[in-house]
Protein backbone atom coordinates (compact mmCIF):
# COMPACT_ATOMS: atom_id res chain seq x y z
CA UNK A 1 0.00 0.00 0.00
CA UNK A 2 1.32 3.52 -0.72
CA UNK A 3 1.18 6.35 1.86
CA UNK A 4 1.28 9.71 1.74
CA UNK A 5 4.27 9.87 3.76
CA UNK A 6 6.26 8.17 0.73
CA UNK A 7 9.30 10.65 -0.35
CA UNK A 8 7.82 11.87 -3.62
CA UNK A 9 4.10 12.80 -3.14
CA UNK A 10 3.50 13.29 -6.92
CA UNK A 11 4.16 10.41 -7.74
CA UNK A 12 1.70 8.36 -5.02
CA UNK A 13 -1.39 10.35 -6.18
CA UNK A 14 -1.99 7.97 -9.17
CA UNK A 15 -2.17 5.03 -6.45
CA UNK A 16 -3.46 6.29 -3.82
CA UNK A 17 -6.53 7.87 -5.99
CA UNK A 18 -6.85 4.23 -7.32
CA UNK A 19 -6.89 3.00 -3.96
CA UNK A 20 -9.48 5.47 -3.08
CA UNK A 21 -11.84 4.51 -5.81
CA UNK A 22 -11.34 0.82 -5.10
CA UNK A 23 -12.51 1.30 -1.55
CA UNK A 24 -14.88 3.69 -2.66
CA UNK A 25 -16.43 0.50 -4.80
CA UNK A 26 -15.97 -2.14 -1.98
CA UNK A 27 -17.92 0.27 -0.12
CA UNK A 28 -20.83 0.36 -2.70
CA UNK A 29 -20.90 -3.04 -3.20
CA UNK A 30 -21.49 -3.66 0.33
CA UNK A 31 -23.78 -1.22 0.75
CA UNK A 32 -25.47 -3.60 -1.87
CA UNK A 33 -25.70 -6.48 -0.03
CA UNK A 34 -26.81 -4.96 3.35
CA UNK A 35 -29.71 -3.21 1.51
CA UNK A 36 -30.90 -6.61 -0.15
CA UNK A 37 -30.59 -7.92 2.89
CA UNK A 38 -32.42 -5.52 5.66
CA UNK A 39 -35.85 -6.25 3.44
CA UNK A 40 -35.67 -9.80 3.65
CA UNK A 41 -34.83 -10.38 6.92
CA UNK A 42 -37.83 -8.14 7.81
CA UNK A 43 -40.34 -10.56 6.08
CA UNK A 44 -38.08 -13.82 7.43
CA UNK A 45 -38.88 -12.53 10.78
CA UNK A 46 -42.62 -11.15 9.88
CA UNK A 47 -42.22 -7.67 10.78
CA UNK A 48 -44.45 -5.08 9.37
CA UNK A 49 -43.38 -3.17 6.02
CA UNK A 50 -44.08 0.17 7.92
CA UNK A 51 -41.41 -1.27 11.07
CA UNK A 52 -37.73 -0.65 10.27
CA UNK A 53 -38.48 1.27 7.10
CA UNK A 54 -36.43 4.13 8.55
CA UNK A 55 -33.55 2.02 8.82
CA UNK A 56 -33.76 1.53 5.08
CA UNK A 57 -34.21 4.65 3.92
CA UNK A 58 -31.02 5.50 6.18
CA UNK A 59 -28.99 2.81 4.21
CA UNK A 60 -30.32 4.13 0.91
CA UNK A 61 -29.25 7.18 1.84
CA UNK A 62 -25.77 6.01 2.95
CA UNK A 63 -25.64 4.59 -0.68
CA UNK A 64 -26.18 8.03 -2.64
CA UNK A 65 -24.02 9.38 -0.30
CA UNK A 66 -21.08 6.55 -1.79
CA UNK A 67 -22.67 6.67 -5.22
CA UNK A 68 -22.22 10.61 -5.43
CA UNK A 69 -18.45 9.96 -3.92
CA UNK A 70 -17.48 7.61 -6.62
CA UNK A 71 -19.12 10.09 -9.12
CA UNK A 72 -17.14 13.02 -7.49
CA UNK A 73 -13.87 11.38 -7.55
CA UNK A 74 -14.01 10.05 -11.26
CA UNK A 75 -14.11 13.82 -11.75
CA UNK A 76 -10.65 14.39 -9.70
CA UNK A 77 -8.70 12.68 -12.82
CA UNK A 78 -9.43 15.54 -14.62
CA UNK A 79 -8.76 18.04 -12.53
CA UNK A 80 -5.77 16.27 -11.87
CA UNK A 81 -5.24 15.79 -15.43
CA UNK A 82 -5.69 19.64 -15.85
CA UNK A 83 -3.17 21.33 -12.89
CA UNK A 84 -0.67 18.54 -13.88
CA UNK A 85 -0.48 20.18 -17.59
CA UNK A 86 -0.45 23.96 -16.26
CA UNK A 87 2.49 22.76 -14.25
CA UNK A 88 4.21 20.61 -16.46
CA UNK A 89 3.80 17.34 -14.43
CA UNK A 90 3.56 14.01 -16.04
CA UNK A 91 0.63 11.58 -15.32
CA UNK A 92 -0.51 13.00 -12.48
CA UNK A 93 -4.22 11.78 -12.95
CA UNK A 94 -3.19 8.38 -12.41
CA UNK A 95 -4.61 7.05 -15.37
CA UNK A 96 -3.28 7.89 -18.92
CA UNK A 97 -6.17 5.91 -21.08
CA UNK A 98 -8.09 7.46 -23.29
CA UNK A 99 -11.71 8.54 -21.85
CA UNK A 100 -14.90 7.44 -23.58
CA UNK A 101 -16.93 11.35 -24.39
CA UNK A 102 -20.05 9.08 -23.24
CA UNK A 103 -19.65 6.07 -21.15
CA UNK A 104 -23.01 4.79 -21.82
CA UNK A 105 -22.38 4.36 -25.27
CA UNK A 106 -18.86 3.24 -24.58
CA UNK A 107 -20.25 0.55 -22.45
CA UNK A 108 -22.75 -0.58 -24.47
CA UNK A 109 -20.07 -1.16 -27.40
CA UNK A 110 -18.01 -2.98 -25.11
CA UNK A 111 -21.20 -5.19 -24.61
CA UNK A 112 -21.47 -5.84 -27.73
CA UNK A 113 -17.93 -6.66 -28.80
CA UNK A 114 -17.85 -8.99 -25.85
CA UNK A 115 -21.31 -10.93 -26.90
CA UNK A 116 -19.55 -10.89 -30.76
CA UNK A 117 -16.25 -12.71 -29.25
CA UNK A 118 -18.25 -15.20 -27.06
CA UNK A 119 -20.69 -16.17 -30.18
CA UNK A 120 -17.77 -16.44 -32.45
């Protein structure tokens, strides 16, 4: 694991920002699971709809709240991308390949290509 206290901070950013994003998605993905589970362990145990709803809604909330950090820090590699060229720094964003202008459409042709290979 990198640290910030490694000599040459410029060069940790790319790592550590990956690191971030990769806990950022653990943390997502669990968020997942505990908010599949809170509803069915409510009806395993028989409990009213209206009992324990706040809890969910808390959890759902807790979500967004990961959700719009994931969004937010996507957004840091190009920031990063921008300071680094003002000050003449080299990869600073951490991630040097090429960004999709629409990741929907991006994905979606990924999709595809990968249904093409596996029916070839």
């Amino acid at each position: 694991m990198t640290t910030a206290n490694d000599s040459n901070h410029i060069n940790v950013i790319p790592s550590l920002l990956r690191e971030f994003e990769q806990k950022l998605a653990h943390a997502y993905a669990a968020f997942g699971d505990l908010a599949g589970a809170l509803p069915r362990a409510r009806a395993e145990a028989d409990i009213p709809q209206v009992v324990g709803h706040s809890v969910i809604t808390a959890t759902t909330e807790a979500g967004l709240a990961v959700s719009t950090a994931m969004a937010r820090i996507a957004g840091v590699h190009k920031q990063l991308e921008k300071v680094a060229k003002h000050y003449g720094i080299e990869h600073a964003a951490g991630d040097v390949r090429p960004k999709p202008t629409d990741p929907f459409t991006s994905a979606e042709l990924l999709i595809a290509s990968v249904e093409q290979r596996d029916a070839a």
